[in-house]
Protein backbone atom coordinates (compact mmCIF):
# COMPACT_ATOMS: atom_id res chain seq x y z
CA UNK A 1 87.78 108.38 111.47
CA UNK A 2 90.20 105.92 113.52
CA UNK A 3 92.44 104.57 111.76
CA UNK A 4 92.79 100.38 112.34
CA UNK A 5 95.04 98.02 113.00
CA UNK A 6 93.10 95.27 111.72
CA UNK A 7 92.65 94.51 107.65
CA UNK A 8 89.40 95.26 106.90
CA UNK A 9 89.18 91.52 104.42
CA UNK A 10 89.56 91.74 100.36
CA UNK A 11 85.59 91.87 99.88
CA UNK A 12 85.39 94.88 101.72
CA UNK A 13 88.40 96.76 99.76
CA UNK A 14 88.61 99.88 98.07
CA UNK A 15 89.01 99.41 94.34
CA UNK A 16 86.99 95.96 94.33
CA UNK A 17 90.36 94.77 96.06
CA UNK A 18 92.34 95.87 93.41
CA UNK A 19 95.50 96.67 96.30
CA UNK A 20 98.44 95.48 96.90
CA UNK A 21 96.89 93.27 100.04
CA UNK A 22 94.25 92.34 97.63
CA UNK A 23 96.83 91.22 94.94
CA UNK A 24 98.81 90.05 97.78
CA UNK A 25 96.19 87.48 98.80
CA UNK A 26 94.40 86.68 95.51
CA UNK A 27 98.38 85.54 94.87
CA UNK A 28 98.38 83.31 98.20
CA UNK A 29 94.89 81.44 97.07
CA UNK A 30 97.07 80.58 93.62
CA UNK A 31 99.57 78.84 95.57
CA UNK A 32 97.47 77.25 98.27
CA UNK A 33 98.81 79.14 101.27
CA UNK A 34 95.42 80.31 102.13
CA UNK A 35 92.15 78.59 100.97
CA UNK A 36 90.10 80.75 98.72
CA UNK A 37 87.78 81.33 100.76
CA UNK A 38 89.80 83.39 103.39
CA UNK A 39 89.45 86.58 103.01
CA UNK A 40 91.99 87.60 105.77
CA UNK A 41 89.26 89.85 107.33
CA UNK A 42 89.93 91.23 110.69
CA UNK A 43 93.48 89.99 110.70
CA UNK A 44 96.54 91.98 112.18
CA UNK A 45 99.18 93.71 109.93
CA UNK A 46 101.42 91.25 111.30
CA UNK A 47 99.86 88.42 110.26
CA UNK A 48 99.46 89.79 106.55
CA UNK A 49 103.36 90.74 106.78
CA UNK A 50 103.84 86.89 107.35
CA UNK A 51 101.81 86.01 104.07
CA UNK A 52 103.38 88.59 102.07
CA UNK A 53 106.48 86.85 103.13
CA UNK A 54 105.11 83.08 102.27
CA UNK A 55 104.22 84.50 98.81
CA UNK A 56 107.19 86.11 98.21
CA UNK A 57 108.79 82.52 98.90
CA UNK A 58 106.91 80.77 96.30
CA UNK A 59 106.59 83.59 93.92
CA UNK A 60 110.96 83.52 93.68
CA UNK A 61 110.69 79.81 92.90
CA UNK A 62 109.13 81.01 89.27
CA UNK A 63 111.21 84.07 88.83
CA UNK A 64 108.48 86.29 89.97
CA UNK A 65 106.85 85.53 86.21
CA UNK A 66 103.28 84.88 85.65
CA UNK A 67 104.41 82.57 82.64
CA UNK A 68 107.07 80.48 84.63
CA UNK A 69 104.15 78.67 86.55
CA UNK A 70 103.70 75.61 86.04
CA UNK A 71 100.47 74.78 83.88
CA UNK A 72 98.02 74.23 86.82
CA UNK A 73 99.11 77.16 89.26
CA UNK A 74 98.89 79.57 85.50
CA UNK A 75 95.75 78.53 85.24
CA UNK A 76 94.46 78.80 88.96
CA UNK A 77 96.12 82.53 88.49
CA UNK A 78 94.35 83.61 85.32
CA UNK A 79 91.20 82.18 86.85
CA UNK A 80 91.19 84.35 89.99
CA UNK A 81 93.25 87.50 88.81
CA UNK A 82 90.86 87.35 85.80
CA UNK A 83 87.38 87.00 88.02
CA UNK A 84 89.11 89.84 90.05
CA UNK A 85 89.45 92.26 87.45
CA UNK A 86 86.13 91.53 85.66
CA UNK A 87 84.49 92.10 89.29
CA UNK A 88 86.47 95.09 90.16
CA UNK A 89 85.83 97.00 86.58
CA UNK A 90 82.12 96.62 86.92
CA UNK A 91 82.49 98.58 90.53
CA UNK A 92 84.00 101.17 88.53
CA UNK A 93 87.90 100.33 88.49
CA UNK A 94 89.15 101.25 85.59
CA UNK A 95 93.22 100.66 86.39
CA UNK A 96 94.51 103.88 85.53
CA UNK A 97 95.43 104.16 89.35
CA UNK A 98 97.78 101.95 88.72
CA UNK A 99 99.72 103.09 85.81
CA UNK A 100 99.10 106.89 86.12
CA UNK A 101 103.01 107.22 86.98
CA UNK A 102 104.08 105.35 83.35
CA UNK A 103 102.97 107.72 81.42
């Protein structure tokens, strides 16, 4: 199989999107950088680098902290992490991916 140097978009993810591009652009839809209905497919690694940078910016002006949001961008957060999660777990993601190394 040939590898790609294109994303392949968050609806077609492994994991229901539960990655770290998936998180990565679930976050950017929180703070507006991308509309939510982008789904970055078919973009170049590049281009995704560039996000991951923009959210990075924003993320730093709340201390990287979930709770530090203001009110509206908390909400907007829990709403599409949440919807995220619910749709990944009934694909079969379960999370322990995730946190097999904490144990």
């Amino acid at each position: 199989m040939a590898k790609t140097d294109k994303y392949v978009g968050i609806h077609n993810e492994v994991n229901g999107g539960m990655t770290t591009i998936g998180k990565l652009i679930r976050d950017a839809w929180v703070f507006g950088i991308i509309p939510e209905t982008e789904s970055c497919e078919g973009w170049n690694y590049s281009r995704v680098n560039e996000l991951m940078q923009q959210v990075d910016a924003e993320w730093d002006k709340y201390g990287c902290m979930v709770r530090d949001l203001p009110d509206p961008l908390r909400e907007r957060h829990e709403r599409i992490h949440g919807a995220a999660i619910a749709k990944a777990r009934t694909a079969g993601w379960s999370g322990e991916f995730e946190t097999d190394d904490e144990q």
